[in-house]
C-alpha atoms as a PDB file:
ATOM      1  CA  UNK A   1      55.357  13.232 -11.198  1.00  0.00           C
ATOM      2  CA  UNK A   2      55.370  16.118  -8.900  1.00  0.00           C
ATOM      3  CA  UNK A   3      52.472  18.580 -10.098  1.00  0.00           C
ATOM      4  CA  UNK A   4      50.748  21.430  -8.198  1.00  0.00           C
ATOM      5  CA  UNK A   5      46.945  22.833  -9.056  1.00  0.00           C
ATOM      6  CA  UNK A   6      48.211  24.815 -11.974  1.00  0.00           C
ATOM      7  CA  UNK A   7      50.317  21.794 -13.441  1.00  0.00           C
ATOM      8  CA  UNK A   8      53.472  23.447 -12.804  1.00  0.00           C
ATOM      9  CA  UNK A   9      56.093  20.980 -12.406  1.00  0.00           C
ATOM     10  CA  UNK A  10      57.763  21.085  -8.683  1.00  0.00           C
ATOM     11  CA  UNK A  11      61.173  20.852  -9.574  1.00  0.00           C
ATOM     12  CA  UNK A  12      61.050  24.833 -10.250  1.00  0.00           C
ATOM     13  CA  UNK A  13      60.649  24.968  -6.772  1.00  0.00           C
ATOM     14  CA  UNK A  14      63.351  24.103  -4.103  1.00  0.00           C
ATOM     15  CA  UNK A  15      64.669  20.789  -3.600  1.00  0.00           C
ATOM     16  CA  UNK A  16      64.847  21.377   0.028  1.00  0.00           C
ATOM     17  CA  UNK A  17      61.733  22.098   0.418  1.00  0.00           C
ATOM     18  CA  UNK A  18      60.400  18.697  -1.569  1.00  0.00           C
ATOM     19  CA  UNK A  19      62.637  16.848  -0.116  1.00  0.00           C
ATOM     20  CA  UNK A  20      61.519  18.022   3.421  1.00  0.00           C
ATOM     21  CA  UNK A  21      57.556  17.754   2.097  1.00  0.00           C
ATOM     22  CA  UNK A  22      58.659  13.887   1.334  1.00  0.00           C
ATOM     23  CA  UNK A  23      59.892  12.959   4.571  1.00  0.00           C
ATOM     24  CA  UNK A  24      57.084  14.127   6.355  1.00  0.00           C
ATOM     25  CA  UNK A  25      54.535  12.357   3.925  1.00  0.00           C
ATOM     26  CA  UNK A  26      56.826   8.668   4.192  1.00  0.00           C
ATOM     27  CA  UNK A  27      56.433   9.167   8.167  1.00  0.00           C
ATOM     28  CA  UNK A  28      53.343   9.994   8.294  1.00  0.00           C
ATOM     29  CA  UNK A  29      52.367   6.719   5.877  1.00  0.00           C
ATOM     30  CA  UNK A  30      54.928   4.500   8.260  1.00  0.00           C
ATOM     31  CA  UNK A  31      52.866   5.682  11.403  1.00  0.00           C
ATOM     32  CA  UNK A  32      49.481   5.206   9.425  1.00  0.00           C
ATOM     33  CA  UNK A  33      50.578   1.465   8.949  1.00  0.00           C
ATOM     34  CA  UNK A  34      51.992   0.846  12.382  1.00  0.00           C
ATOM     35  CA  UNK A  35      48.987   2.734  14.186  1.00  0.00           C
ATOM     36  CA  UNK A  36      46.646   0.054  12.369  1.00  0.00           C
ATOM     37  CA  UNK A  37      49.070  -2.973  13.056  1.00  0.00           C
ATOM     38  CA  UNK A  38      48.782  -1.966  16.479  1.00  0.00           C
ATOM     39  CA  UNK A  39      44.964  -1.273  16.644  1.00  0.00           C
ATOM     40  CA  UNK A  40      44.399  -4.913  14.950  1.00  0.00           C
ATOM     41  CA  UNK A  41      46.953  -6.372  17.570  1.00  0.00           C
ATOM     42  CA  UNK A  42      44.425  -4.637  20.564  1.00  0.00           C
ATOM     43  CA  UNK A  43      41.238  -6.054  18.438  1.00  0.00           C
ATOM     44  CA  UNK A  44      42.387  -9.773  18.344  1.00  0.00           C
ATOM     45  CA  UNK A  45      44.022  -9.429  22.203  1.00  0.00           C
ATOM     46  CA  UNK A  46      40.261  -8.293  22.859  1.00  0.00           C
ATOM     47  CA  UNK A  47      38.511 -11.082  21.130  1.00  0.00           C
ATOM     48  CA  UNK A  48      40.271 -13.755  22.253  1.00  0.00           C
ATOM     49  CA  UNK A  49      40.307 -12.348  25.506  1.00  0.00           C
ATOM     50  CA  UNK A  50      36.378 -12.100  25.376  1.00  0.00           C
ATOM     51  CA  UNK A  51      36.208 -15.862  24.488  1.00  0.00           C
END
């Protein structure tokens, strides 16, 4: 599942490290989705606001 350029499998590498790649890469997809739930909210508030 985990593979690098050169196809070497990441569990050679630390599971610290992974783990701590992981996290940031969930967070960063949770704020993705709630920075677009919130930009849609502003877009209908603006449009019914405008009519």
């Amino acid at each position: 599942m985990y593979k690098d350029m050169n196809g070497n499998d990441f569990r050679g590498f630390s599971n610290d490290k992974q783990r701590k790649f992981y996290r940031i890469t969930r967070a960063i997809k949770i704020g993705n989705i709630i920075a677009t739930v919130i930009l849609l909210i502003f877009i209908i508030q603006y449009l019914i606001g405008v009519n």
